[in-house]
PDB file of N, CA and C in Angstrom:
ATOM      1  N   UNK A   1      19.146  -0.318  22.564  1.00  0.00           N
ATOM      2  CA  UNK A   1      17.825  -0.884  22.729  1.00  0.00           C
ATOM      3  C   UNK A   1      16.748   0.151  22.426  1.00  0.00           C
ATOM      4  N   UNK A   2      16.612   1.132  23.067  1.00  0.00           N
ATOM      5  CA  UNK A   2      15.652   2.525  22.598  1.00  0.00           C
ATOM      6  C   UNK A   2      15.690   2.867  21.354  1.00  0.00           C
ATOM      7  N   UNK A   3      17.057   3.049  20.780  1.00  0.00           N
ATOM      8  CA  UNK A   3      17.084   3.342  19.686  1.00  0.00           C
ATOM      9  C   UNK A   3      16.374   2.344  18.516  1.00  0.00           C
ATOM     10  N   UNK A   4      16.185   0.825  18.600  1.00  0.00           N
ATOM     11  CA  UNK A   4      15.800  -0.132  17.865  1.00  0.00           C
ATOM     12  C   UNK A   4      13.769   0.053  18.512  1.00  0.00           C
ATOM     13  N   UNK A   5      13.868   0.304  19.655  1.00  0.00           N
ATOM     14  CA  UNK A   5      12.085   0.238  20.292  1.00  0.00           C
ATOM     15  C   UNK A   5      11.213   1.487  18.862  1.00  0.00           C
ATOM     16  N   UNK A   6      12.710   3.010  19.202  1.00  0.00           N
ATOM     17  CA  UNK A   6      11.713   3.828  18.339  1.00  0.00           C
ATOM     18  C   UNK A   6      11.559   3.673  16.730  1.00  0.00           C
ATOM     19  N   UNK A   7      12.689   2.619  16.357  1.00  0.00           N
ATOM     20  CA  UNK A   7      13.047   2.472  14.696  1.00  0.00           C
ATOM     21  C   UNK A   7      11.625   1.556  14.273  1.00  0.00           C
ATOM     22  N   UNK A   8      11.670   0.408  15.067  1.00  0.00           N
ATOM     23  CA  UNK A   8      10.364  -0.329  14.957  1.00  0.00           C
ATOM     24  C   UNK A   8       9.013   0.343  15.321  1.00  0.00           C
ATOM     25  N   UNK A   9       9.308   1.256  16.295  1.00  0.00           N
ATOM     26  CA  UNK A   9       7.637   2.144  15.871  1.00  0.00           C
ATOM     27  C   UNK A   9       7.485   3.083  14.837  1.00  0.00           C
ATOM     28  N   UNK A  10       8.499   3.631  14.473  1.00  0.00           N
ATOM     29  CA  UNK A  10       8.618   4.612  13.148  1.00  0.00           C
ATOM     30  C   UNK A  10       8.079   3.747  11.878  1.00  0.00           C
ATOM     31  N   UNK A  11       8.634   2.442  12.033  1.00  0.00           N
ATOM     32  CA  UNK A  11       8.193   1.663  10.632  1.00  0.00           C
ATOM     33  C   UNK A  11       6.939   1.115  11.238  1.00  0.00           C
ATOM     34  N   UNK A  12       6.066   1.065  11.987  1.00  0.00           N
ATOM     35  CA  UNK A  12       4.822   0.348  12.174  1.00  0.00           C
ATOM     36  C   UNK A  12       3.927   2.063  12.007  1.00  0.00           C
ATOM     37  N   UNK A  13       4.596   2.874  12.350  1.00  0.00           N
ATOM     38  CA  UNK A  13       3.209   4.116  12.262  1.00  0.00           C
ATOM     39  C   UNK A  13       3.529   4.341  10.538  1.00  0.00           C
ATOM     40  N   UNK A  14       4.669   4.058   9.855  1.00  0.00           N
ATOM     41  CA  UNK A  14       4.559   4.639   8.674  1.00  0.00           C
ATOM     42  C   UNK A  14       3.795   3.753   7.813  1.00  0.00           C
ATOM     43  N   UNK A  15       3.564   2.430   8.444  1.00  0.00           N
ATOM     44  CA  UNK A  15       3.129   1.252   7.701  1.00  0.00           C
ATOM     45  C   UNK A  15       1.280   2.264   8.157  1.00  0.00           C
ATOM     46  N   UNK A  16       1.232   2.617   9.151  1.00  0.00           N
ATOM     47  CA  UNK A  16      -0.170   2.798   9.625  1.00  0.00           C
ATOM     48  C   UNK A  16      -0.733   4.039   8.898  1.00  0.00           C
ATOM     49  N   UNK A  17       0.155   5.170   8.119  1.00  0.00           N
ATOM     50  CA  UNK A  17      -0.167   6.136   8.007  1.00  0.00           C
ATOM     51  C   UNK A  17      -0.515   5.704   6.470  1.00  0.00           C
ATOM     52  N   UNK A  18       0.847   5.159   5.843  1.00  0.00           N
ATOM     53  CA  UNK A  18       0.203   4.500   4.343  1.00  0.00           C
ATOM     54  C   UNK A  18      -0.948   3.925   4.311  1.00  0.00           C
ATOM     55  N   UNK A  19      -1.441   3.113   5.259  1.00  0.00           N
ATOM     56  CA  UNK A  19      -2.930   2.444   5.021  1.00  0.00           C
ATOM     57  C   UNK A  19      -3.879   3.668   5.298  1.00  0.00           C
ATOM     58  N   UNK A  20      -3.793   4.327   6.173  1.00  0.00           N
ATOM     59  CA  UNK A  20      -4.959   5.406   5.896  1.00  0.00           C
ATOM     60  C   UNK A  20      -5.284   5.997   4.604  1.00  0.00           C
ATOM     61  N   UNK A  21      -3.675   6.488   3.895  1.00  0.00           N
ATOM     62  CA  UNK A  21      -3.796   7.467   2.901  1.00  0.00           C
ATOM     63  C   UNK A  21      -4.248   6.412   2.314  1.00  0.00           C
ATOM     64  N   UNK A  22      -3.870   5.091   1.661  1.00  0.00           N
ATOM     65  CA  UNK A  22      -4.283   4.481   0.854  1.00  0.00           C
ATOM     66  C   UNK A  22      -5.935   3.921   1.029  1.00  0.00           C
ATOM     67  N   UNK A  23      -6.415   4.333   1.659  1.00  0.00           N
ATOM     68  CA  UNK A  23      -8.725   3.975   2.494  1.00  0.00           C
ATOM     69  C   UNK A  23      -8.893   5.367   1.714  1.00  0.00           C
ATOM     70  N   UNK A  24      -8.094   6.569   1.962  1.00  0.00           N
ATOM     71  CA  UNK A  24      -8.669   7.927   1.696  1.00  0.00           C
ATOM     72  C   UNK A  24      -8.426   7.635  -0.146  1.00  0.00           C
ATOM     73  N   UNK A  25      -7.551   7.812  -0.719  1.00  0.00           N
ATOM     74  CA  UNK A  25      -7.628   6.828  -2.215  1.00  0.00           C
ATOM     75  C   UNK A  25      -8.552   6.390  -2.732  1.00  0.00           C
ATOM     76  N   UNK A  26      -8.357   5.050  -1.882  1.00  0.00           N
ATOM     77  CA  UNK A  26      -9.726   4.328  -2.896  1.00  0.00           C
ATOM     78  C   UNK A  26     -11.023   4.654  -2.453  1.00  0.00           C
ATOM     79  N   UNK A  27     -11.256   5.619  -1.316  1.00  0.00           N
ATOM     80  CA  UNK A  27     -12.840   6.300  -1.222  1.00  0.00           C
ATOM     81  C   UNK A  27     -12.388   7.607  -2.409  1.00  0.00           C
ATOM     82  N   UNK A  28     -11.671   7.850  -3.291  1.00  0.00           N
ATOM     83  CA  UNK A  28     -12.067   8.993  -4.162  1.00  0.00           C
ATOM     84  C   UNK A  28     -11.825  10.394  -3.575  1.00  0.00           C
ATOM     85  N   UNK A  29     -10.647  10.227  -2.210  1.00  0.00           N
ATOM     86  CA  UNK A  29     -10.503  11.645  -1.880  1.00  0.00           C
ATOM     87  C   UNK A  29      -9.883  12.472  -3.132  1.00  0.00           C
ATOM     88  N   UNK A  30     -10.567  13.772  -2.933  1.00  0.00           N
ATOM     89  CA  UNK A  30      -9.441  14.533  -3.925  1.00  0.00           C
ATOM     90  C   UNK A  30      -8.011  15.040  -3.516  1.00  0.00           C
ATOM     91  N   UNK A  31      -8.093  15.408  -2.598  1.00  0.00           N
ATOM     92  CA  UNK A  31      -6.683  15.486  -2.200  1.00  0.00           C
ATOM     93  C   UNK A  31      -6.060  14.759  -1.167  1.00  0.00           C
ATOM     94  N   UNK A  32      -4.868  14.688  -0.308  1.00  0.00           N
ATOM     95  CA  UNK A  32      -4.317  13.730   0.639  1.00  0.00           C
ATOM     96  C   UNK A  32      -3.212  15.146   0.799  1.00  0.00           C
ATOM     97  N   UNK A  33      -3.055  15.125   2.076  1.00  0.00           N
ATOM     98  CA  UNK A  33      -1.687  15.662   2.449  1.00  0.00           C
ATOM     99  C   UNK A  33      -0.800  14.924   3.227  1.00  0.00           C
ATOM    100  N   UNK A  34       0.277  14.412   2.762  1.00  0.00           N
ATOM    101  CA  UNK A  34       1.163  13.591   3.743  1.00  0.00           C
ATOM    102  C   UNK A  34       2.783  14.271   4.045  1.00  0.00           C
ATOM    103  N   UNK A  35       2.592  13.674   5.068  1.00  0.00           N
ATOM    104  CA  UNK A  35       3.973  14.535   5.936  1.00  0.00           C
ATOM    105  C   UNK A  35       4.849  13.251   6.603  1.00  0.00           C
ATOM    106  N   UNK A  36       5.879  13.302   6.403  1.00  0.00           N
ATOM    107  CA  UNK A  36       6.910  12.509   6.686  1.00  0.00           C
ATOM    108  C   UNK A  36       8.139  13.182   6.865  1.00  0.00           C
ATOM    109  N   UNK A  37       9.423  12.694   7.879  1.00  0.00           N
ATOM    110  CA  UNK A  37      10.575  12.931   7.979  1.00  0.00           C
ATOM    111  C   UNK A  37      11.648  13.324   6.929  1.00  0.00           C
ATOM    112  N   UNK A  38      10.992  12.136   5.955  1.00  0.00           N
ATOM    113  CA  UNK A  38      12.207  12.059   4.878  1.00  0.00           C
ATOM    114  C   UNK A  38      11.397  12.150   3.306  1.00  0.00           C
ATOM    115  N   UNK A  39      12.166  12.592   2.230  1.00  0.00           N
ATOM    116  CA  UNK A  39      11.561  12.767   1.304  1.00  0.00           C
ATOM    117  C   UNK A  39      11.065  11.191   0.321  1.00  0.00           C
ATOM    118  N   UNK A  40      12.248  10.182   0.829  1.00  0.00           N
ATOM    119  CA  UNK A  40      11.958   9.096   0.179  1.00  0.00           C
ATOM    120  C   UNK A  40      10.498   8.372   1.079  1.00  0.00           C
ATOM    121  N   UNK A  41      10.336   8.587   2.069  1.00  0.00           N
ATOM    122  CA  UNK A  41       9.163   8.375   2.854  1.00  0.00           C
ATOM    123  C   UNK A  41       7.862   8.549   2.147  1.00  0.00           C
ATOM    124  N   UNK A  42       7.799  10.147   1.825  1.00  0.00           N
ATOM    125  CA  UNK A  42       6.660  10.525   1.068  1.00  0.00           C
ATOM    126  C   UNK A  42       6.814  10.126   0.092  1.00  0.00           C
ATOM    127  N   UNK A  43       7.810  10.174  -1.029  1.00  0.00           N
ATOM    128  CA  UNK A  43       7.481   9.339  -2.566  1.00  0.00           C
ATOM    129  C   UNK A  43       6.797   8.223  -2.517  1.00  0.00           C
ATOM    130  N   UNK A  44       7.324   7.207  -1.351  1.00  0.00           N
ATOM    131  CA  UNK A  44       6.555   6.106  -1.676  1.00  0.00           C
ATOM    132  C   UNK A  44       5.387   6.149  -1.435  1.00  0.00           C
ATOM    133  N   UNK A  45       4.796   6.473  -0.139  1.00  0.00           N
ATOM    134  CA  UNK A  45       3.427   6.839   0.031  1.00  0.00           C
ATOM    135  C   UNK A  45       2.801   7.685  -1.031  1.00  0.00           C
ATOM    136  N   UNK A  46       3.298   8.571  -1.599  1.00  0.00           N
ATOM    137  CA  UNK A  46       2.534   9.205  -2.331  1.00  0.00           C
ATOM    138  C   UNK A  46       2.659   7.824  -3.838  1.00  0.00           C
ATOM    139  N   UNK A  47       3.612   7.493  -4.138  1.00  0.00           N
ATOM    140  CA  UNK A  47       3.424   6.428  -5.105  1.00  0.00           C
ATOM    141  C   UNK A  47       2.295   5.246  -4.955  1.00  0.00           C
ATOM    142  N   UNK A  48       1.962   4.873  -4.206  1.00  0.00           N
ATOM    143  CA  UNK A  48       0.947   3.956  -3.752  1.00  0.00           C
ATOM    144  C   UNK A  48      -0.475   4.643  -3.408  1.00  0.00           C
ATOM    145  N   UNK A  49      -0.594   6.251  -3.562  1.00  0.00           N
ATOM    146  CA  UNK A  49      -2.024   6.888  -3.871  1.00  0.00           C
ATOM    147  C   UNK A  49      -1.778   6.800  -5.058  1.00  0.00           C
ATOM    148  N   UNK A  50      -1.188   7.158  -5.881  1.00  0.00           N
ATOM    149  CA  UNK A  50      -1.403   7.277  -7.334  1.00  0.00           C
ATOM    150  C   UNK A  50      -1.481   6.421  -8.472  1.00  0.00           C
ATOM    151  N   UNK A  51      -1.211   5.153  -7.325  1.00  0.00           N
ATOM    152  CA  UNK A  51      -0.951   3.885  -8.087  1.00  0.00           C
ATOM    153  C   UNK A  51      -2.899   3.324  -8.157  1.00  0.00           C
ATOM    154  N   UNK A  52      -3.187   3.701  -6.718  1.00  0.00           N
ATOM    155  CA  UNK A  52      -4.982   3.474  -6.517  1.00  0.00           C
ATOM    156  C   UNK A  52      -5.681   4.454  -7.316  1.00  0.00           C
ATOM    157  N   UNK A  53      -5.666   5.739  -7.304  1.00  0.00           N
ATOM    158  CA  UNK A  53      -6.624   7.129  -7.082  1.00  0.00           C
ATOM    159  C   UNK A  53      -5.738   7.798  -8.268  1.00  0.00           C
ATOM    160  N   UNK A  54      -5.314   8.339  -9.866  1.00  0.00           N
ATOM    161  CA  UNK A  54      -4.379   8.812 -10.346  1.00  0.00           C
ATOM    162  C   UNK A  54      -4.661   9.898  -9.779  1.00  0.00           C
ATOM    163  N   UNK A  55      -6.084  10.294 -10.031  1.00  0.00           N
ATOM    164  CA  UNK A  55      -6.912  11.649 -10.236  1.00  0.00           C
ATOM    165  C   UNK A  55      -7.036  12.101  -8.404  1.00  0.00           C
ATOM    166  N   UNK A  56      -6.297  11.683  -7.181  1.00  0.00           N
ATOM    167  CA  UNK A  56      -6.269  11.914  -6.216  1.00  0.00           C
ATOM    168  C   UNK A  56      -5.402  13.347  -6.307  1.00  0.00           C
ATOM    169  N   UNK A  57      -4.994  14.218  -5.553  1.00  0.00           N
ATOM    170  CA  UNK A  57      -3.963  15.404  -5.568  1.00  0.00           C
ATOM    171  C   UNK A  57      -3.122  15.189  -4.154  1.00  0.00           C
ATOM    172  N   UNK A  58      -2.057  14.881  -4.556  1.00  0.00           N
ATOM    173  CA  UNK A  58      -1.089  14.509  -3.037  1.00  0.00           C
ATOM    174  C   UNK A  58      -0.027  15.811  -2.880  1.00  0.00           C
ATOM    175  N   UNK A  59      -0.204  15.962  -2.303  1.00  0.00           N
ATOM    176  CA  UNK A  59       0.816  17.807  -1.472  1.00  0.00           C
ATOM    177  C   UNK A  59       1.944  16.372  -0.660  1.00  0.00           C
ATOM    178  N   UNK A  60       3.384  16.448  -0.810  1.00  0.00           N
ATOM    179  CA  UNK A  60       4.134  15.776   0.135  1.00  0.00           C
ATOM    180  C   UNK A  60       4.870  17.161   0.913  1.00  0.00           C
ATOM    181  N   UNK A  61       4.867  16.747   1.779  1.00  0.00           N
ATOM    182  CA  UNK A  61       5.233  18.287   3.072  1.00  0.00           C
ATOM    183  C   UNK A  61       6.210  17.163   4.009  1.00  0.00           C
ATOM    184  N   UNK A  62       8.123  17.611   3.728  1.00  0.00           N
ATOM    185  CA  UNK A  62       8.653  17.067   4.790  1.00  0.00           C
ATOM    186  C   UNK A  62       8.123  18.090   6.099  1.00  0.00           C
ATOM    187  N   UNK A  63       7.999  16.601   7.399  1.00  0.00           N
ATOM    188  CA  UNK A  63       7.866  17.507   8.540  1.00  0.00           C
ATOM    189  C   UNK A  63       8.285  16.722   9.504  1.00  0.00           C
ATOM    190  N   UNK A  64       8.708  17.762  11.002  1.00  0.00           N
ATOM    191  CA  UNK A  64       9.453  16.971  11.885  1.00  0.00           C
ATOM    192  C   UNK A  64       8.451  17.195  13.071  1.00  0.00           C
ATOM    193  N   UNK A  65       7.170  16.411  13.539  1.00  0.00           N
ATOM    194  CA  UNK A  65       6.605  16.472  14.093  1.00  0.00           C
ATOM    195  C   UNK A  65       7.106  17.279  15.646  1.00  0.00           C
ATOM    196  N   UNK A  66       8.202  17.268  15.663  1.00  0.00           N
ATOM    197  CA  UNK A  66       8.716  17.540  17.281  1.00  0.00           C
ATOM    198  C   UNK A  66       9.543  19.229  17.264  1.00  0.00           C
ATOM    199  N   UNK A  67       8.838  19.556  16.009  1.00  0.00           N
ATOM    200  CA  UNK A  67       9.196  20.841  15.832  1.00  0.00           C
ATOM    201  C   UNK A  67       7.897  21.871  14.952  1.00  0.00           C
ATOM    202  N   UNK A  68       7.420  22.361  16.188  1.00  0.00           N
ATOM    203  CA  UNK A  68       5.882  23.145  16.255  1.00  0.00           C
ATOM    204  C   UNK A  68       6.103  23.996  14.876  1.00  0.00           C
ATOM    205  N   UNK A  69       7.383  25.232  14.872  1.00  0.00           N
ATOM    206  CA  UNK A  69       7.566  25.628  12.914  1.00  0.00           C
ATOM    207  C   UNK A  69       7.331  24.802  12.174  1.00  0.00           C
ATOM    208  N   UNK A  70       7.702  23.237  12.230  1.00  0.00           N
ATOM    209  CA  UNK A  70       7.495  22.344  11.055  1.00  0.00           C
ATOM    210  C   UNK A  70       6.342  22.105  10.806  1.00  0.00           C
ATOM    211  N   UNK A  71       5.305  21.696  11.738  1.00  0.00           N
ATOM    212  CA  UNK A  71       4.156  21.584  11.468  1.00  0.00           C
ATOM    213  C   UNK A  71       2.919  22.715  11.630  1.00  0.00           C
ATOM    214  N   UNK A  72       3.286  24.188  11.699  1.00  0.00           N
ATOM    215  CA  UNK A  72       2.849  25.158  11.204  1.00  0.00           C
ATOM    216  C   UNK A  72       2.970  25.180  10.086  1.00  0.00           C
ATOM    217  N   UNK A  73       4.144  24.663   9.586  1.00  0.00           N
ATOM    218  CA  UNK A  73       4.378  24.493   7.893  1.00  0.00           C
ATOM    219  C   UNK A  73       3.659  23.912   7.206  1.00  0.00           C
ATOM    220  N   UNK A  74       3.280  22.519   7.444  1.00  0.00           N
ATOM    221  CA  UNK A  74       2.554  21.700   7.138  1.00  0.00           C
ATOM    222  C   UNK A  74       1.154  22.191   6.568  1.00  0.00           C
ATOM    223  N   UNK A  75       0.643  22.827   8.041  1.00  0.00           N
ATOM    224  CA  UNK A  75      -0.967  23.339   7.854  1.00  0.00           C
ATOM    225  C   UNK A  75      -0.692  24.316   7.079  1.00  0.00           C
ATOM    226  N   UNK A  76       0.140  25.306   6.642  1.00  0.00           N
ATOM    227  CA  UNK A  76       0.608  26.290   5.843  1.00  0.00           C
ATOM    228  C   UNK A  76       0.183  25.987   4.323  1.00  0.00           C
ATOM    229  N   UNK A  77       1.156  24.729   3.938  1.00  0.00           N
ATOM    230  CA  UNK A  77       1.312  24.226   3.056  1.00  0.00           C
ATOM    231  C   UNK A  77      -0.061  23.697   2.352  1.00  0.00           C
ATOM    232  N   UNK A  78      -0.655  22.920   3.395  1.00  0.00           N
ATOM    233  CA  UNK A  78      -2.142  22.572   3.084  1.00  0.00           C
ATOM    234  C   UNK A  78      -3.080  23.536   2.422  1.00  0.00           C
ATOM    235  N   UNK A  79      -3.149  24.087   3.732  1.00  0.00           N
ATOM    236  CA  UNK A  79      -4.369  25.338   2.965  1.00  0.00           C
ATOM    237  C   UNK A  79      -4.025  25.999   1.688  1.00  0.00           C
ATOM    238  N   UNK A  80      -2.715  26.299   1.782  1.00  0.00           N
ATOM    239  CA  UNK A  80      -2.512  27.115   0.440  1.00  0.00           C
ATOM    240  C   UNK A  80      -2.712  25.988  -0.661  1.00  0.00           C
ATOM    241  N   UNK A  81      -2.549  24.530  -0.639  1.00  0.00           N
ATOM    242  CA  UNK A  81      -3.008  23.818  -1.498  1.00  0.00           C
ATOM    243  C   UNK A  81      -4.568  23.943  -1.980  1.00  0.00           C
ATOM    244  N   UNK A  82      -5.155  23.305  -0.651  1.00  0.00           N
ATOM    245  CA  UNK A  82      -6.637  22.734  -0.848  1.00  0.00           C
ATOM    246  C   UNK A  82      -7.428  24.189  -0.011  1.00  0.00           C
ATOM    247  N   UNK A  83      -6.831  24.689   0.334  1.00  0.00           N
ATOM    248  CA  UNK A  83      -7.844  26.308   1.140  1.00  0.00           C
ATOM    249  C   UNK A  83      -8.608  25.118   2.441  1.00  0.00           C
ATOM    250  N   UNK A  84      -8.291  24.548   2.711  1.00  0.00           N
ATOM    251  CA  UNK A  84      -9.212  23.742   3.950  1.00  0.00           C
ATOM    252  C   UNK A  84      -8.166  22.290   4.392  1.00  0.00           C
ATOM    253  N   UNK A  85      -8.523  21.910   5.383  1.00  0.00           N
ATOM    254  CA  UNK A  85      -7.891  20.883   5.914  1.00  0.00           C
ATOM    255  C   UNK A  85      -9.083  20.410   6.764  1.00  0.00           C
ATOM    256  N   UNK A  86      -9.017  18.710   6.509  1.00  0.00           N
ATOM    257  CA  UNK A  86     -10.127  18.056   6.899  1.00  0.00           C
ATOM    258  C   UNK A  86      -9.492  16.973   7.480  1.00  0.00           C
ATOM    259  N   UNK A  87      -9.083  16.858   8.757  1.00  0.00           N
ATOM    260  CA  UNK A  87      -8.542  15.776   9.370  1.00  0.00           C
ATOM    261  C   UNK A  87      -9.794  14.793   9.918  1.00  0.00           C
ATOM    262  N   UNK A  88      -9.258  13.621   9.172  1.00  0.00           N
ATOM    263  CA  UNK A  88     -10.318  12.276   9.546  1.00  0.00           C
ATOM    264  C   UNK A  88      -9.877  11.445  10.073  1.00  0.00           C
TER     265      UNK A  88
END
């Protein structure tokens, strides 16, 4: 039962995180950084900015939120992309 509670929130926040990146898109962000578990995760999300925005710049960064190195990585990864991180 837990195991099915967290599978169905994993697919409702990933459904939630694609709609953000995809608002940041079609406002003309230049870049997007997205972070996901799995690598097929980010392709698609990143496929559906590029499908809106070509000229958007998407950094995909696997990360395991429940592991503080991983998402030091993340912000790592960012800056050395874009030199700034602008969480909205």
């Amino acid at each position: 039962m837990r195991e099915r509670v967290l599978e169905r929130f994993n697919t409702r926040l990933t459904k939630l995180i694609q709609a953000i990146a995809k608002s940041l898109a079609y406002a003309g962000a230049k870049g997007i950084v997205i972070a996901a578990r799995t690598e097929k995760d980010l392709d698609r999300t990143a496929e559906l900015i590029k499908r809106i925005n070509p000229q958007t710049q998407v950094l995909k960064v696997v990360t395991d939120v429940a592991d503080r190195g991983s998402v030091d990585n993340l912000f790592k990864e960012a800056f050395n992309r874009f030199n700034e991180v602008d969480v909205s």
